[in-house]
Protein backbone atom coordinates (compact mmCIF):
# COMPACT_ATOMS: atom_id res chain seq x y z
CA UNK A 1 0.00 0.00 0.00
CA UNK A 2 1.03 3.42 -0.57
CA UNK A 3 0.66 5.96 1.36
CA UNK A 4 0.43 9.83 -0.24
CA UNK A 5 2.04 12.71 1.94
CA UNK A 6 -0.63 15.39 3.11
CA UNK A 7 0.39 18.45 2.08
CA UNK A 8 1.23 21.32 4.32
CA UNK A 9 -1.58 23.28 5.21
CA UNK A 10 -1.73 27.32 3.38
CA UNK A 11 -3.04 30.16 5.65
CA UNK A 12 -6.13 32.52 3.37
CA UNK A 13 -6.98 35.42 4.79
CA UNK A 14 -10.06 36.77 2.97
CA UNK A 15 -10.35 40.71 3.16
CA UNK A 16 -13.42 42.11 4.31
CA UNK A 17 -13.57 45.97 3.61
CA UNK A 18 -16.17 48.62 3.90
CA UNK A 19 -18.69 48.05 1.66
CA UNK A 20 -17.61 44.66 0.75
CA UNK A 21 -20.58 42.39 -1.08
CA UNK A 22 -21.21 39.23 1.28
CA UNK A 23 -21.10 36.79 -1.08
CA UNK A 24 -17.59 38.12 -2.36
CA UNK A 25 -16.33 36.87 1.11
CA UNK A 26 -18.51 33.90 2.02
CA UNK A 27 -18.54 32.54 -1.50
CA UNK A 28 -14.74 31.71 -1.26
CA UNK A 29 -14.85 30.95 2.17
CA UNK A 30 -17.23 27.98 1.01
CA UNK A 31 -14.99 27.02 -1.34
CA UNK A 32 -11.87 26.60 0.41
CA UNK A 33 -13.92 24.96 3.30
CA UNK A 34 -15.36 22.06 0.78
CA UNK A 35 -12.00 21.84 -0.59
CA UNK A 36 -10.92 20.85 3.06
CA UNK A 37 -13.96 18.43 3.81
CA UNK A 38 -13.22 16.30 -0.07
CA UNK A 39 -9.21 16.20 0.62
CA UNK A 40 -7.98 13.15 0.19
CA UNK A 41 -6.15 12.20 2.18
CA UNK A 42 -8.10 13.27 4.98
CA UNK A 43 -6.76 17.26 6.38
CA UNK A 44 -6.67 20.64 6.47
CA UNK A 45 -5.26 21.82 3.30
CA UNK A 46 -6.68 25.71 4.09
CA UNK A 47 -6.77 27.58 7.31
CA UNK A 48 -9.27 29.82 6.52
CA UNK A 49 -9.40 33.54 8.51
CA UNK A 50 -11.76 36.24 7.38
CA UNK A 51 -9.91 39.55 8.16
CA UNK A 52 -10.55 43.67 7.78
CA UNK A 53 -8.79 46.60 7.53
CA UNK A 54 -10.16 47.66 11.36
CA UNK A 55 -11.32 45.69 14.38
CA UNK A 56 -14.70 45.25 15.00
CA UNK A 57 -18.26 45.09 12.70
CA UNK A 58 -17.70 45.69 8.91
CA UNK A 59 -20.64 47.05 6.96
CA UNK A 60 -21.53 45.31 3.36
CA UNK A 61 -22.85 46.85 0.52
CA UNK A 62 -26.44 45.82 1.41
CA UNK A 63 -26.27 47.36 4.46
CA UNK A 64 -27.81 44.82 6.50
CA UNK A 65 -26.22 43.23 9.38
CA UNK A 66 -22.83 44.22 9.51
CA UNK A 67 -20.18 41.13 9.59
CA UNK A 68 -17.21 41.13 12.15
CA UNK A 69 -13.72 39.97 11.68
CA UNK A 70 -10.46 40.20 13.13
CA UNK A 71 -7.62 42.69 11.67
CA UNK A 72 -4.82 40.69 10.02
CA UNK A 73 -1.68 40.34 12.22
């Protein structure tokens, strides 16, 4: 049997700015995540960290709730 090496694991931080559309944010973030769950073998291939240029809630273009992240370190 052979067994494949899991390759190291790549940090994305995914910017969310003022006036940011959601789905420019969550849509990668769902992509990166399903990547993680269908790696074979079995890991995390994608540390995933949603970031912004300031602390605290970050408003999107629609205006609705605003969405909080971290600031990148």
């Amino acid at each position: 049997m052979t067994r494949t090496a899991v390759p190291a694991t790549r940090r994305l931080l995914l910017l969310a700015f003022p006036g940011v559309q959601v789905l420019d944010v969550t849509g990668p973030l769902e992509v990166f995540a399903l990547a993680n769950r269908l790696a074979e073998p079995p890991g995390e291939r994608y540390a995933l960290s949603v970031v912004a240029p300031e602390a605290g809630p970050v408003a999107t273009s629609s205006s609705r709730t605003p969405a909080r992240a971290p600031t990148a370190t």
